[in-house]
N, C-alpha and C. Protein backbone atom coordinates (compact mmCIF):
# COMPACT_ATOMS: atom_id res chain seq x y z
N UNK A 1 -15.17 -3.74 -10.44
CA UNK A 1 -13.87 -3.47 -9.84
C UNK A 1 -13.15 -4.79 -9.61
N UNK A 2 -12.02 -5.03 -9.70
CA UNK A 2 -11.34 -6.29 -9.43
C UNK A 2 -10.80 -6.54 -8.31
N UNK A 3 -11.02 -7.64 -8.00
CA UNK A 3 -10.85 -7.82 -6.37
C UNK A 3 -9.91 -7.42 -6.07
N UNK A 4 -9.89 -7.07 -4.73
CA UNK A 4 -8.40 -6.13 -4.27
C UNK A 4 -7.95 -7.26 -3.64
N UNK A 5 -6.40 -6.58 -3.68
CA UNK A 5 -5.31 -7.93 -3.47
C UNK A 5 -4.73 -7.64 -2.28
N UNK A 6 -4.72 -8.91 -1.92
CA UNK A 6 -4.63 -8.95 -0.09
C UNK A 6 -3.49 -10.09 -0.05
N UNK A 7 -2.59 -9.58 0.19
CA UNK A 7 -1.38 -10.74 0.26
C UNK A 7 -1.45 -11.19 2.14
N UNK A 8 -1.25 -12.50 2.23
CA UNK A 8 -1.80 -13.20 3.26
C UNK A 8 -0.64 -13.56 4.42
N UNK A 9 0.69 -13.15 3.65
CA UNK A 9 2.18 -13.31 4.51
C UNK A 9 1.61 -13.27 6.21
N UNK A 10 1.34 -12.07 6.57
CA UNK A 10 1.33 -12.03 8.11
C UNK A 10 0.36 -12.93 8.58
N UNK A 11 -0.10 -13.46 7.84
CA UNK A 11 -1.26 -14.53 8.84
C UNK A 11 -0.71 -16.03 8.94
N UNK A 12 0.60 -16.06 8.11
CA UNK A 12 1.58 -17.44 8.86
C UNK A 12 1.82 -17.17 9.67
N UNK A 13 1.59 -18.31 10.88
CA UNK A 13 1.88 -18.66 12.00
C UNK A 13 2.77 -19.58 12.11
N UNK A 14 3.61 -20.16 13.01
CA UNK A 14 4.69 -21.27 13.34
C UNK A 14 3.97 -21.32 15.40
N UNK A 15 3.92 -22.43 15.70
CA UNK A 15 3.94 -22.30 17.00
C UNK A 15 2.59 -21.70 17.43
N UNK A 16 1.87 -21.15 17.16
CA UNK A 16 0.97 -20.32 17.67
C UNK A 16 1.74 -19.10 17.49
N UNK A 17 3.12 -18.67 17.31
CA UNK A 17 3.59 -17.31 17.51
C UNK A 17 3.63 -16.90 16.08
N UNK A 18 3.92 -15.57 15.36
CA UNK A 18 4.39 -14.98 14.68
C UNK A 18 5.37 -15.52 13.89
N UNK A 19 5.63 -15.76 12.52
CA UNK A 19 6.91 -16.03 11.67
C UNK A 19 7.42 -14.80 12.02
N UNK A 20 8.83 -14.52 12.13
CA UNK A 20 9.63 -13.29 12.31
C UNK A 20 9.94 -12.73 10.94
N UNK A 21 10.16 -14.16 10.38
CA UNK A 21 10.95 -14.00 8.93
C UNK A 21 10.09 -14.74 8.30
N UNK A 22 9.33 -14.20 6.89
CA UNK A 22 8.38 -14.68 5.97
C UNK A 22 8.72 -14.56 4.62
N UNK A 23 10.14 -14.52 4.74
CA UNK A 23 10.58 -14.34 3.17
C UNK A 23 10.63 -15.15 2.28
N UNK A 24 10.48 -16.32 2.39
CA UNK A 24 10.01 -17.41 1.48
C UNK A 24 8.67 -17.65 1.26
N UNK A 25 7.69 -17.16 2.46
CA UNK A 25 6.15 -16.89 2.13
C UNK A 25 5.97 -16.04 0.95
N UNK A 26 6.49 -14.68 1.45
CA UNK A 26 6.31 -13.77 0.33
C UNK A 26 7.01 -14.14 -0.92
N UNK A 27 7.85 -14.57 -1.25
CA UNK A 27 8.17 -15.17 -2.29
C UNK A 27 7.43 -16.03 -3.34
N UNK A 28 6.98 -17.02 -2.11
CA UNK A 28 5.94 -17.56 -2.64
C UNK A 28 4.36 -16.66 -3.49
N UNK A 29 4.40 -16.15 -2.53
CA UNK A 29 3.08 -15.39 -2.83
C UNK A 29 2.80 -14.50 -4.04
N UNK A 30 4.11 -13.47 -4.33
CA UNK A 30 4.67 -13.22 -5.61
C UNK A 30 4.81 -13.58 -6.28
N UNK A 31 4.92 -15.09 -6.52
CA UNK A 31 5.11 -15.67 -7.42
C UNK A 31 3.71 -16.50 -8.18
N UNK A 32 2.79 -15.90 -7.63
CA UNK A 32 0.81 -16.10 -8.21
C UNK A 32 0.18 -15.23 -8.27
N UNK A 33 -0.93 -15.40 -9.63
CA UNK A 33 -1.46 -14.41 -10.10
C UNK A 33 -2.25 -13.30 -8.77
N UNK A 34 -1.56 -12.68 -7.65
CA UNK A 34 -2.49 -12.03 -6.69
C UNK A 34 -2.45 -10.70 -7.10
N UNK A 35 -2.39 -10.21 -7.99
CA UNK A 35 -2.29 -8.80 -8.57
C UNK A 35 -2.67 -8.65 -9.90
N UNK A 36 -2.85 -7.58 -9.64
CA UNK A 36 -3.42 -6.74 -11.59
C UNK A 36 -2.05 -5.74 -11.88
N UNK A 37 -2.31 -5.34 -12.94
CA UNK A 37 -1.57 -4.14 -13.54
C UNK A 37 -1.54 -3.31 -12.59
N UNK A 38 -2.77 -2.84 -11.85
CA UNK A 38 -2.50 -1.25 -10.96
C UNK A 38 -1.90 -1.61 -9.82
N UNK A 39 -1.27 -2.61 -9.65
CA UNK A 39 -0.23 -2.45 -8.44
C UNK A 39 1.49 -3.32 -8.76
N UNK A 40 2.19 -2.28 -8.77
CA UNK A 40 3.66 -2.54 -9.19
C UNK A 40 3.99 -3.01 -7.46
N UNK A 41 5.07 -3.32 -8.04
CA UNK A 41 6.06 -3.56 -6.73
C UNK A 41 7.42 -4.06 -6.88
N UNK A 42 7.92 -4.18 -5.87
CA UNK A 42 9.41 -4.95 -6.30
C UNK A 42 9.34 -6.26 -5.74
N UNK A 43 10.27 -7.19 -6.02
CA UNK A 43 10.14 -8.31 -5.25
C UNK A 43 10.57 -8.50 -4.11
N UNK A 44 11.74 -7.70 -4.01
CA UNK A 44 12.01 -7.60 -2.51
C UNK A 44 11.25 -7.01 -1.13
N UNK A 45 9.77 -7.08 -1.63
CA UNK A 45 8.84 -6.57 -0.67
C UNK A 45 8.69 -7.22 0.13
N UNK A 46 8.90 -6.72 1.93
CA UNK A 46 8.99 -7.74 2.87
C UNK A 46 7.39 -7.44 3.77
N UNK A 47 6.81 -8.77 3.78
CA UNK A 47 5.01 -8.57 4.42
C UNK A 47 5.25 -9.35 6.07
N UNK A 48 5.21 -8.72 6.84
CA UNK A 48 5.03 -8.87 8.16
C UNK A 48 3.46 -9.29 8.54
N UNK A 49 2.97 -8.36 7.86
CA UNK A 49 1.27 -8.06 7.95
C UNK A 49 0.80 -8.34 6.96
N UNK A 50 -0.57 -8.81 7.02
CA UNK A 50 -1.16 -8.44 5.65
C UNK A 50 -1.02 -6.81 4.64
N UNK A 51 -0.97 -6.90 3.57
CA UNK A 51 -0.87 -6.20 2.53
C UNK A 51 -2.26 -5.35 1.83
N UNK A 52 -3.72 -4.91 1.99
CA UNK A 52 -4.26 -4.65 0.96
C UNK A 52 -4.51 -3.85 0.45
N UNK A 53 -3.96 -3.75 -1.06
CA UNK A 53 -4.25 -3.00 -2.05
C UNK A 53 -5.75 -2.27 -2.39
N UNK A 54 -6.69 -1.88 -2.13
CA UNK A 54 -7.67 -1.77 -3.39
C UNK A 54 -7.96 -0.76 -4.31
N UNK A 55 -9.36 0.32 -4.74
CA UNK A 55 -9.79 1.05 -5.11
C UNK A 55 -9.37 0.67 -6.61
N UNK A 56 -9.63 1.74 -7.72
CA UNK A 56 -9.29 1.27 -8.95
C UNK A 56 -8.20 2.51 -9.48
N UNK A 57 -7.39 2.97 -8.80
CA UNK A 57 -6.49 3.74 -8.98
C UNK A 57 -5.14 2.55 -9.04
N UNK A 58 -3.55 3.67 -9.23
CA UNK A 58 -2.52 2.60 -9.18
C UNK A 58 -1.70 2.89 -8.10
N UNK A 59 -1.08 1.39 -6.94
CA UNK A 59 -0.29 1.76 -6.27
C UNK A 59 1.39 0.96 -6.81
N UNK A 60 2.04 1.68 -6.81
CA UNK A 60 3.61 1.86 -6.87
C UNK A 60 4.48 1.51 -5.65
N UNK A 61 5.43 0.14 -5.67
CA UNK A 61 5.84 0.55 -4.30
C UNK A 61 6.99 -0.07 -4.75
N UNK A 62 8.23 0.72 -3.86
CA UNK A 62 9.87 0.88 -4.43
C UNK A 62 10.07 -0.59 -4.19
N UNK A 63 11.44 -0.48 -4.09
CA UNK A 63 12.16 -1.89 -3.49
C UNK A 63 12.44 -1.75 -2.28
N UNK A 64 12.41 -3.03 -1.13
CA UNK A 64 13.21 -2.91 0.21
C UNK A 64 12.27 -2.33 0.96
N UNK A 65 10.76 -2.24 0.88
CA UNK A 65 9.88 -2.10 1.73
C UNK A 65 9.08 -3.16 2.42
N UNK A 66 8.92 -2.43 3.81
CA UNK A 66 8.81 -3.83 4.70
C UNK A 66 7.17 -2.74 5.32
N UNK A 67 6.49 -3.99 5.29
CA UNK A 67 5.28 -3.73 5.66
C UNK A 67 4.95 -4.63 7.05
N UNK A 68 4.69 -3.98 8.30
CA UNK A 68 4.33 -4.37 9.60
C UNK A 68 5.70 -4.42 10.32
N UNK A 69 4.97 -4.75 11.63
CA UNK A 69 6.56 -5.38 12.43
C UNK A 69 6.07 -5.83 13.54
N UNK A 70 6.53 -6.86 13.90
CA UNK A 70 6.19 -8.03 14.90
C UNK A 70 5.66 -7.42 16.41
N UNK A 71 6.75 -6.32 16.92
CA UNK A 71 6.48 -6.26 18.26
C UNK A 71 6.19 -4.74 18.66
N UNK A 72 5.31 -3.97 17.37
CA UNK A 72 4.47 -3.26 17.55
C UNK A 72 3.07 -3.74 18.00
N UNK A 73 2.11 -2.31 18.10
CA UNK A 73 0.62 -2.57 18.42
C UNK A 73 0.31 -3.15 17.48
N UNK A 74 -1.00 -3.79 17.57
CA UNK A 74 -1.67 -4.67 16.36
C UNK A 74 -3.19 -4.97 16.85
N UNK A 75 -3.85 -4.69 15.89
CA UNK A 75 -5.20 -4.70 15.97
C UNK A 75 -5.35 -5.54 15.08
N UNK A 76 -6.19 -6.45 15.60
CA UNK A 76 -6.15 -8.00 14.80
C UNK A 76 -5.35 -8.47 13.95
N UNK A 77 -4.91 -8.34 12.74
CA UNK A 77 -4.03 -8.89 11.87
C UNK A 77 -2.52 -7.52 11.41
N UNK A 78 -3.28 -6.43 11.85
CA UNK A 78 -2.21 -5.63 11.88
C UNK A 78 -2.05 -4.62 10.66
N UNK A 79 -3.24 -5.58 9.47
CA UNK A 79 -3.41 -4.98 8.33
C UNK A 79 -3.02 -3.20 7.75
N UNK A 80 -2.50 -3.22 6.82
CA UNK A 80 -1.57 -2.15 6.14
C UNK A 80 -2.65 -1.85 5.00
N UNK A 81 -3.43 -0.96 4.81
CA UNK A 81 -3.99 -0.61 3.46
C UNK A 81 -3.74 0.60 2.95
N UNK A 82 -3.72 0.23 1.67
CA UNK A 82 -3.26 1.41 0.37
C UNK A 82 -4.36 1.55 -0.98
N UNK A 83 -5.47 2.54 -0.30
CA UNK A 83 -6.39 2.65 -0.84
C UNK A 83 -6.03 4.08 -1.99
N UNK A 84 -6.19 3.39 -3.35
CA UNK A 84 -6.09 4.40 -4.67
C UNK A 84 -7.69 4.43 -5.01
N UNK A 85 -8.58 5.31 -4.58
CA UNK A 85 -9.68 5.41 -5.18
C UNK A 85 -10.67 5.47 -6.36
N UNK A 86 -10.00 5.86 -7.35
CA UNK A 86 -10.34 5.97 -8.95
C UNK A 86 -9.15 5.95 -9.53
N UNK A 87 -9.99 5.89 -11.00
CA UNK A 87 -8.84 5.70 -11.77
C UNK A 87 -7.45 6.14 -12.13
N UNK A 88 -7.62 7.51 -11.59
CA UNK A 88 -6.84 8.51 -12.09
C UNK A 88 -6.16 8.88 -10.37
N UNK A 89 -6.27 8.15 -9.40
CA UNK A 89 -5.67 8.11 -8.05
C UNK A 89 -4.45 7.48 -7.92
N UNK A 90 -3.18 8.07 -7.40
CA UNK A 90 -1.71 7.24 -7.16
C UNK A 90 -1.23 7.15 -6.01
N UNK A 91 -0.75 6.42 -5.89
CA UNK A 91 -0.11 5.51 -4.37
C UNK A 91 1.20 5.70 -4.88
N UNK A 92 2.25 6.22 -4.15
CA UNK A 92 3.43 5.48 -4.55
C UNK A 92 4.57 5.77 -3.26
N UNK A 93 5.42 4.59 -2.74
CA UNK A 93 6.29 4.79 -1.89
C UNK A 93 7.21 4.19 -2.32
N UNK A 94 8.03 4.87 -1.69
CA UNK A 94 9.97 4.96 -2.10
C UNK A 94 10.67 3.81 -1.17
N UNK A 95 11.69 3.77 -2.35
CA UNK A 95 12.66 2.62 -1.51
C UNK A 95 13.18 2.85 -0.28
N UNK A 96 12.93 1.19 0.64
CA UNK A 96 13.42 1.13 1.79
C UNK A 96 12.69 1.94 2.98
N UNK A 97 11.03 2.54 2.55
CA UNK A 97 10.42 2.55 3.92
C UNK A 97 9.62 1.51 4.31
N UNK A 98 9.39 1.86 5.74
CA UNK A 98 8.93 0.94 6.42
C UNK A 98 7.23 1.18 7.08
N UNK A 99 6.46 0.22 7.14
CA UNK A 99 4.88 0.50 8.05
C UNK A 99 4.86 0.07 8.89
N UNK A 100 4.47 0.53 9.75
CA UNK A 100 4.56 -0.42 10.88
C UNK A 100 3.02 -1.04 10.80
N UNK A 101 1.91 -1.31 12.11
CA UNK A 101 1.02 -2.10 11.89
C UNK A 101 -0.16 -0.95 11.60
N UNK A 102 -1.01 -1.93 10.75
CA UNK A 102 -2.82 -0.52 10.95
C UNK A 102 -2.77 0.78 10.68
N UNK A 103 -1.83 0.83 9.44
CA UNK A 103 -1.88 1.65 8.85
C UNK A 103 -2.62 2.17 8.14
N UNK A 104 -3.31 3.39 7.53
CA UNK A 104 -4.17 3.46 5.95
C UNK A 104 -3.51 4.64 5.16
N UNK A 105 -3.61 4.54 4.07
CA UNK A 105 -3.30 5.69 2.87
C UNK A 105 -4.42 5.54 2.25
N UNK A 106 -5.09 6.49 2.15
CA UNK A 106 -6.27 7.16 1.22
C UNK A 106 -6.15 7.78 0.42
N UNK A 107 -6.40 7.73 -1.28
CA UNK A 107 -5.78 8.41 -2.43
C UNK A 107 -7.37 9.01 -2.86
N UNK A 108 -7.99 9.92 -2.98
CA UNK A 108 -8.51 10.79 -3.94
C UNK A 108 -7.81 10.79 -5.40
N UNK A 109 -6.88 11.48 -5.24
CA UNK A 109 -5.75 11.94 -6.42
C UNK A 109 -4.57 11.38 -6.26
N UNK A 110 -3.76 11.84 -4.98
CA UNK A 110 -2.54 10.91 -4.57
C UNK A 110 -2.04 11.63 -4.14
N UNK A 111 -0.79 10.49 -3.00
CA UNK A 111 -0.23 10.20 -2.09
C UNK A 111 0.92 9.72 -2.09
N UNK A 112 2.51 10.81 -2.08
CA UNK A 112 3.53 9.88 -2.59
C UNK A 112 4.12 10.15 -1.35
N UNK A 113 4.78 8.85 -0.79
CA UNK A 113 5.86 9.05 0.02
C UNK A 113 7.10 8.59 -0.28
N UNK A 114 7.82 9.29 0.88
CA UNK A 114 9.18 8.96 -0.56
C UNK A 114 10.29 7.90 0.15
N UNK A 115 11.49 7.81 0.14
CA UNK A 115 12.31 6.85 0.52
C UNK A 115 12.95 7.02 1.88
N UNK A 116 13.01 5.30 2.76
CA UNK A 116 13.38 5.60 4.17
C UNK A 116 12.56 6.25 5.13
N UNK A 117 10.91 6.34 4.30
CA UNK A 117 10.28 7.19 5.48
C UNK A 117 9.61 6.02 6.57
N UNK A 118 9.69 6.14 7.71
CA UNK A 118 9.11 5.13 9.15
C UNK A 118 8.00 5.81 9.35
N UNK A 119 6.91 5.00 9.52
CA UNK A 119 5.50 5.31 9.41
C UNK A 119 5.03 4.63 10.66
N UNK A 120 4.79 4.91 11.61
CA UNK A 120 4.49 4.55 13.14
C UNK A 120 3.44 3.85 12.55
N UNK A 121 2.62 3.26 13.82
CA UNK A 121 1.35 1.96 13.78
C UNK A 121 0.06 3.19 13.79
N UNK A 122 -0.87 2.49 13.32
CA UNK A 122 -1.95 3.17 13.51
C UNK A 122 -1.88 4.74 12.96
N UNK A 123 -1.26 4.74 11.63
CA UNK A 123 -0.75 5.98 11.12
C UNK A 123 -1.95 6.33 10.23
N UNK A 124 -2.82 7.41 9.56
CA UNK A 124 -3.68 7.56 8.74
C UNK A 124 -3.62 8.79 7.97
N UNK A 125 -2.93 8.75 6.83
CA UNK A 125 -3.01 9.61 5.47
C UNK A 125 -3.80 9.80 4.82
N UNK A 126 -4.22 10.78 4.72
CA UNK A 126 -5.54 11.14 3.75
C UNK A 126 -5.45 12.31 2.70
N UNK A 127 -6.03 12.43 1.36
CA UNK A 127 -5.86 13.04 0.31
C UNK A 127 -6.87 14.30 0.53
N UNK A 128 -7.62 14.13 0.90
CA UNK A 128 -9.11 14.62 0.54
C UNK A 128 -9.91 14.82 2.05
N UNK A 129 -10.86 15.66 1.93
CA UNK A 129 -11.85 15.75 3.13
C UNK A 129 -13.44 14.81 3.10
N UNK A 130 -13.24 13.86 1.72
CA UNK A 130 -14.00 13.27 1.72
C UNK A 130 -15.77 13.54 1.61
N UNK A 131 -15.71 14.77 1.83
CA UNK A 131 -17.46 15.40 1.71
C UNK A 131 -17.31 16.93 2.28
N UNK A 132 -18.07 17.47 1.48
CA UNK A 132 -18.23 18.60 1.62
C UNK A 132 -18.39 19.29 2.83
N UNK A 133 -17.58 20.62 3.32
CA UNK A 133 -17.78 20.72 4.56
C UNK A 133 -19.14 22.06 5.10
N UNK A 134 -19.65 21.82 4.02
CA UNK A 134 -21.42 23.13 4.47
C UNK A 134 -22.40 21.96 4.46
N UNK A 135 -23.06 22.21 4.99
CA UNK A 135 -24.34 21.50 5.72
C UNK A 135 -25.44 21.08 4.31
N UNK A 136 -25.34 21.65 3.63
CA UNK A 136 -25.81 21.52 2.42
C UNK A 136 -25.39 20.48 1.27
N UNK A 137 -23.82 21.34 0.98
CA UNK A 137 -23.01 19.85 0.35
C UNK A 137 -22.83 18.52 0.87
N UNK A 138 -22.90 18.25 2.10
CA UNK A 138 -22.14 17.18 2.78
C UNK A 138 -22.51 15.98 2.02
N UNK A 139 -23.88 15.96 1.39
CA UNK A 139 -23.84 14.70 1.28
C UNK A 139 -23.76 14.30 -0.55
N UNK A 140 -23.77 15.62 -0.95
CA UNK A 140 -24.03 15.79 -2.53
C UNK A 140 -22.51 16.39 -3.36
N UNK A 141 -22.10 17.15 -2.68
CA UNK A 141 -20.99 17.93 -3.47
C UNK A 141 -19.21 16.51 -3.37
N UNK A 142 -18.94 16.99 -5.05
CA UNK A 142 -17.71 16.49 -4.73
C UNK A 142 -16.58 16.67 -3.54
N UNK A 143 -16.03 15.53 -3.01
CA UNK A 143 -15.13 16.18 -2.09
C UNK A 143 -13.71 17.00 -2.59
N UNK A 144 -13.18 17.83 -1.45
CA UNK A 144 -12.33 18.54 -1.73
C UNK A 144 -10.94 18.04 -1.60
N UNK A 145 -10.42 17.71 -2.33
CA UNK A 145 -9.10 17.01 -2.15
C UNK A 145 -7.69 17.61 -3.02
N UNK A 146 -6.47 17.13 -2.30
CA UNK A 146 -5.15 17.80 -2.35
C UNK A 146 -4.50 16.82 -2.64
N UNK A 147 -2.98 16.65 -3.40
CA UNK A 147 -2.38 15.88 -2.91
C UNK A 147 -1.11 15.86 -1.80
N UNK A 148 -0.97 14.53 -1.49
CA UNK A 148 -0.02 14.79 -0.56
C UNK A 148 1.59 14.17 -0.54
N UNK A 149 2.47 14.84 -0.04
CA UNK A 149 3.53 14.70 -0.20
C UNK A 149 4.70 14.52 1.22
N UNK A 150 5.41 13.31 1.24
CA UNK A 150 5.86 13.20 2.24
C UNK A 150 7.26 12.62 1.64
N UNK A 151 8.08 13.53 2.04
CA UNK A 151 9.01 13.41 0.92
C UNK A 151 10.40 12.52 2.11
N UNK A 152 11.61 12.51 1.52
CA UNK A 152 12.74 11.06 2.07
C UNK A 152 12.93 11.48 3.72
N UNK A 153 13.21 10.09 4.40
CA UNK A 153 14.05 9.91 5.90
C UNK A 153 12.64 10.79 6.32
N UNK A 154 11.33 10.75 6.36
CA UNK A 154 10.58 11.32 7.34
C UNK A 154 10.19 10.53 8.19
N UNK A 155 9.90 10.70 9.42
CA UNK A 155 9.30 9.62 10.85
C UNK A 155 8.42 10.00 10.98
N UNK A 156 7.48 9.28 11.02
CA UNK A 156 5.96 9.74 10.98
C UNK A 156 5.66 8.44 12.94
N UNK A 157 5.10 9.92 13.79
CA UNK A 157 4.93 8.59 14.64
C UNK A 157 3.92 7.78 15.31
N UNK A 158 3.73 7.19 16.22
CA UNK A 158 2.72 6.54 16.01
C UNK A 158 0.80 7.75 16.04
N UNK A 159 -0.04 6.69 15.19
CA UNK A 159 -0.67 7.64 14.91
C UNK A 159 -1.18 9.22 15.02
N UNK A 160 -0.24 9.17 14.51
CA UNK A 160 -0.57 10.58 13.52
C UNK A 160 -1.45 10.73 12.15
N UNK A 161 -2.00 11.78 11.84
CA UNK A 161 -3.27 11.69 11.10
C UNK A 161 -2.42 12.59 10.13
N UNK A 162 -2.63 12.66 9.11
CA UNK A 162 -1.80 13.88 7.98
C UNK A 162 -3.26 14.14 6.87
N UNK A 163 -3.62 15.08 6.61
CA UNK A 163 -4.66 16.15 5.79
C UNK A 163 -4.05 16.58 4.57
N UNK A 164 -5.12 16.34 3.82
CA UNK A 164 -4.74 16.59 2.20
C UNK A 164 -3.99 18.26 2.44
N UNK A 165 -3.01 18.41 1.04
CA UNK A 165 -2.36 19.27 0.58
C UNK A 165 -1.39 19.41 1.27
N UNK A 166 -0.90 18.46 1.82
CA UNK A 166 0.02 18.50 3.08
C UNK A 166 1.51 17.97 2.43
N UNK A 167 2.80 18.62 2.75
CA UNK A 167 4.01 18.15 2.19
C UNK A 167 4.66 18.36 3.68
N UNK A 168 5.53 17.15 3.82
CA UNK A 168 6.03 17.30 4.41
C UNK A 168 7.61 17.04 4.50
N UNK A 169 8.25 18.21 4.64
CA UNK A 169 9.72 18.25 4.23
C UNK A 169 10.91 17.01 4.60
N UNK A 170 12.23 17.13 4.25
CA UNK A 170 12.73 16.08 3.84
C UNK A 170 13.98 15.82 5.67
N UNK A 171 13.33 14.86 6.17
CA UNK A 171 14.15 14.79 7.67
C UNK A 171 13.13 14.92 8.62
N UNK A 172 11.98 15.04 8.71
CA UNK A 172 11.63 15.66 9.09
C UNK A 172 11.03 15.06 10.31
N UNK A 173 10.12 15.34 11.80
CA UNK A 173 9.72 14.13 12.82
C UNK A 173 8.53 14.57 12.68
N UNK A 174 7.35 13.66 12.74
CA UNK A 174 5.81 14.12 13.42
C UNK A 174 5.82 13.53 14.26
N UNK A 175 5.66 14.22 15.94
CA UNK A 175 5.23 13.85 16.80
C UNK A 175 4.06 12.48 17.13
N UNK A 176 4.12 11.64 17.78
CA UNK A 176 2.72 10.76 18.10
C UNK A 176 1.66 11.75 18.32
N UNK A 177 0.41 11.29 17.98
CA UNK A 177 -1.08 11.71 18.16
C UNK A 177 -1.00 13.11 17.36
N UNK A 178 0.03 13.34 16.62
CA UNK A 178 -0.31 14.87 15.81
C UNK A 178 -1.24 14.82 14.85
N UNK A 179 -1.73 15.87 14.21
CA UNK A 179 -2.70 16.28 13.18
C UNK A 179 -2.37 17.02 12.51
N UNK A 180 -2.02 16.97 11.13
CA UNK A 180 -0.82 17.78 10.35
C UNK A 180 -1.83 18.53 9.23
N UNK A 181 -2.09 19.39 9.26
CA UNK A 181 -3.18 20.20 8.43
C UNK A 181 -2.50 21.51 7.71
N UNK A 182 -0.90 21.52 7.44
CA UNK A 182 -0.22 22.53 6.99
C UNK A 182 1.00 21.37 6.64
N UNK A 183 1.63 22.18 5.73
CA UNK A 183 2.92 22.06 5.45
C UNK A 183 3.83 22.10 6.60
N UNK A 184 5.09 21.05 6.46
CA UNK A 184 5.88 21.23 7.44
C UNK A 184 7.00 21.25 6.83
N UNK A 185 8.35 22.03 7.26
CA UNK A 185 9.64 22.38 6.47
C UNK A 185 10.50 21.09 6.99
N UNK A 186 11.55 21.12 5.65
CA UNK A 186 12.85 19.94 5.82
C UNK A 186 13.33 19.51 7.49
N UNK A 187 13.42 19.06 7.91
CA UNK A 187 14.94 19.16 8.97
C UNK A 187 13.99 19.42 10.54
N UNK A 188 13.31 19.58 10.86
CA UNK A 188 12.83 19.75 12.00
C UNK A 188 12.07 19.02 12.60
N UNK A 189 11.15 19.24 13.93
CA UNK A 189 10.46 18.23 15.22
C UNK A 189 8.86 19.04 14.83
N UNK A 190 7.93 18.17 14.71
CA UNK A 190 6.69 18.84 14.60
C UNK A 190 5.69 18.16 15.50
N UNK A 191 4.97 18.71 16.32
CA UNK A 191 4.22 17.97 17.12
C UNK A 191 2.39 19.00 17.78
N UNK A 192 1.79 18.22 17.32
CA UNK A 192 0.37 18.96 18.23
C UNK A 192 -1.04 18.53 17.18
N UNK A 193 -1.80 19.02 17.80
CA UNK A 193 -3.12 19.36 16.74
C UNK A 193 -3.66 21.01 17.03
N UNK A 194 -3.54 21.37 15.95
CA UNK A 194 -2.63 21.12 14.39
C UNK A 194 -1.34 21.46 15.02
N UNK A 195 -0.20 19.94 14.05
CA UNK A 195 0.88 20.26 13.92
C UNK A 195 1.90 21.21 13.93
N UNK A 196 2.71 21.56 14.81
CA UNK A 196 3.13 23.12 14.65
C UNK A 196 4.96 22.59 14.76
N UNK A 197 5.49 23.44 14.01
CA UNK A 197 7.13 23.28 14.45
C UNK A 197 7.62 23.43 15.84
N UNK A 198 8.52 22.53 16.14
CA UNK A 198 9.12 22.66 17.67
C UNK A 198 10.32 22.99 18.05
N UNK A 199 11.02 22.42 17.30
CA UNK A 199 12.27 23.07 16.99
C UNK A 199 13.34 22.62 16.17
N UNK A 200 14.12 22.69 15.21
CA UNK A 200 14.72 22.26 14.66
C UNK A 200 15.86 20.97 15.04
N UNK A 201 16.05 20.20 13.88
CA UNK A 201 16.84 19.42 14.68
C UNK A 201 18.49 19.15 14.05
């Protein structure tokens, strides 16, 4: 497998404090071999945080996406990962959203989100259930996995957990600490475990 690529932007410091603005880091950084083929991007990718890519699937990411943000939570470096698991696994997010810190995306198959979506800190997307859920399979049977869909302007807030086969419509809010294990429609407030509609907005 080829080493996964870990772009290092958020770990400049100035002062002991935080760079606010690392856009000449990342520039820099883009501009050396730190990537393979399976991860596109644009250049206007803005890294607050560290960045890492791995698995041997491909991740896709629009233009005008900004990864971390200064005066959120942060658990050590704040790290953002976008795990594509096999070969045939896709990552892909749309122009102009944002992560905030300690994030993960987990691809089985894949995981598209789409443009303008705000992804609270400590947010965790997942494709798949990862192991079988009978006492028998757990440790032998393929896992069961969906893909997932989180389509434009969605707010995802701070950690919230989202479950394979899951789409979630276009406007849409997830409550903090929700657990989204269904579909949720365009335009509305969703909040609980499991996720339930609250009321339109």
């Amino acid at each position: 497998m080829p080493a996964p690529l870990k772009f290092l932007a958020g770990l400049v410091r100035s002062g002991g404090r935080r760079l606010r603005s690392v856009s000449a880091w990342t520039r820099f950084l883009l501009g050396r071999a730190l990537y393979d083929s399976r991860v596109r991007f644009d250049r206007s990718l803005r890294l607050r945080v560290p960045l890492l890519c791995d698995g041997e699937g491909e991740v896709v990411l629009g233009p005008r996406i900004t990864v971390g943000y200064d005066m959120s939570p942060m658990l050590g470096e704040g790290m953002v990962r976008l795990q594509a698991r096999h070969p045939g696994s896709v990552i892909t997010v749309g122009a102009g959203t944002t992560f905030s810190n300690n994030v993960q995306v987990l691809a089985e198959r894949g995981v598209a989100i789409g443009a303008r979506v705000l992804v609270g800190d400590a947010v965790l997307i997942v494709d798949s259930d990862f192991h079988d859920l009978s006492a028998a399979g757990r440790h032998e049977a393929p896992p069961l996995a969906a893909p997932v869909v989180i389509e434009d302007n969605v707010f995802l807030g701070s950690r919230v957990v989202i479950l394979k086969g899951v789409t979630i419509g276009k406007d849409s809010v997830i409550g903090a600490g929700s657990v989204v294990v269904r579909s949720i429609p365009p335009g509305v407030i969703a909040a609980g475990n499991p996720a339930k509609v609250l009321r339109p907005l």
